[in-house]
Protein backbone atom coordinates (compact mmCIF):
# COMPACT_ATOMS: atom_id res chain seq x y z
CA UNK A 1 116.74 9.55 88.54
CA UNK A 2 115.46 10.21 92.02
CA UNK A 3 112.09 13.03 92.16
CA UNK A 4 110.90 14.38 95.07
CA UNK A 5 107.51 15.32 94.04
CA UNK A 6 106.04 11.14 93.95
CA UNK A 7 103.16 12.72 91.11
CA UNK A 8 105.95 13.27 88.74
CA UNK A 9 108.16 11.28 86.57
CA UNK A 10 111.74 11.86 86.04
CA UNK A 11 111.01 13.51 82.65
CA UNK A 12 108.61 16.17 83.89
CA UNK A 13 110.88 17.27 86.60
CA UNK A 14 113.71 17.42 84.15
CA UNK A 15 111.11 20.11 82.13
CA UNK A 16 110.04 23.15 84.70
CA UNK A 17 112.68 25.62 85.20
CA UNK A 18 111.05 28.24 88.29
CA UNK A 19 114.41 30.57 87.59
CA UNK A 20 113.54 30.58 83.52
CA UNK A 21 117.03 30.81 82.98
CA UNK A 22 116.73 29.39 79.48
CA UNK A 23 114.52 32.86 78.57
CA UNK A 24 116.61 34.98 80.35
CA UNK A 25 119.63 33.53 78.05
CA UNK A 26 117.71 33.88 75.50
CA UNK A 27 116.17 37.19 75.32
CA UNK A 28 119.84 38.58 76.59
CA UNK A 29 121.62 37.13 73.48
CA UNK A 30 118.57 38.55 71.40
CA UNK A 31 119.26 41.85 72.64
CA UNK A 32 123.07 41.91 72.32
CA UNK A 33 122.87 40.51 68.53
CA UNK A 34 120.42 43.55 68.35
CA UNK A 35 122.60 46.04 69.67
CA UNK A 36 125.72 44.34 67.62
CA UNK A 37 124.12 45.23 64.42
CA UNK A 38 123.14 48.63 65.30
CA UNK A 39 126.36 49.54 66.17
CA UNK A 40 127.66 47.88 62.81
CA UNK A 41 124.89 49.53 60.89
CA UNK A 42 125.78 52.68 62.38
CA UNK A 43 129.58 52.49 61.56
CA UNK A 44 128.76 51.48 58.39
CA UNK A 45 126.15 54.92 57.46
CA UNK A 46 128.83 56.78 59.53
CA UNK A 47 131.59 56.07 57.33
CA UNK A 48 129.91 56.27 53.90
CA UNK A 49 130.84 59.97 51.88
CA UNK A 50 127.96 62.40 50.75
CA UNK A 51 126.83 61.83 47.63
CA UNK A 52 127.49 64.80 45.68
């Protein structure tokens, strides 16, 4: 693998990411499994009957 920065190898340009996509996919899909269970826990309490 060709690097354009001569102080680095091939393996520590393969590790920076300036964009941090990976934490931006992974803080999104943290958030949407958050906001899945709400919305299941909240259909679930909605549809439960009053105890008498």
């Amino acid at each position: 693998m060709e690097t354009y920065d001569p102080k680095k190898s091939a393996t520590d340009v393969r590790q920076a990411n300036p964009r941090k996509m990976n934490a931006r996919v992974l803080v999104t899909s943290l958030i949407g499994i958050v906001v899945a269970f709400a919305i299941i826990y909240l259909i679930y309490t909605l549809t439960q009957s009053n105890p008498t």
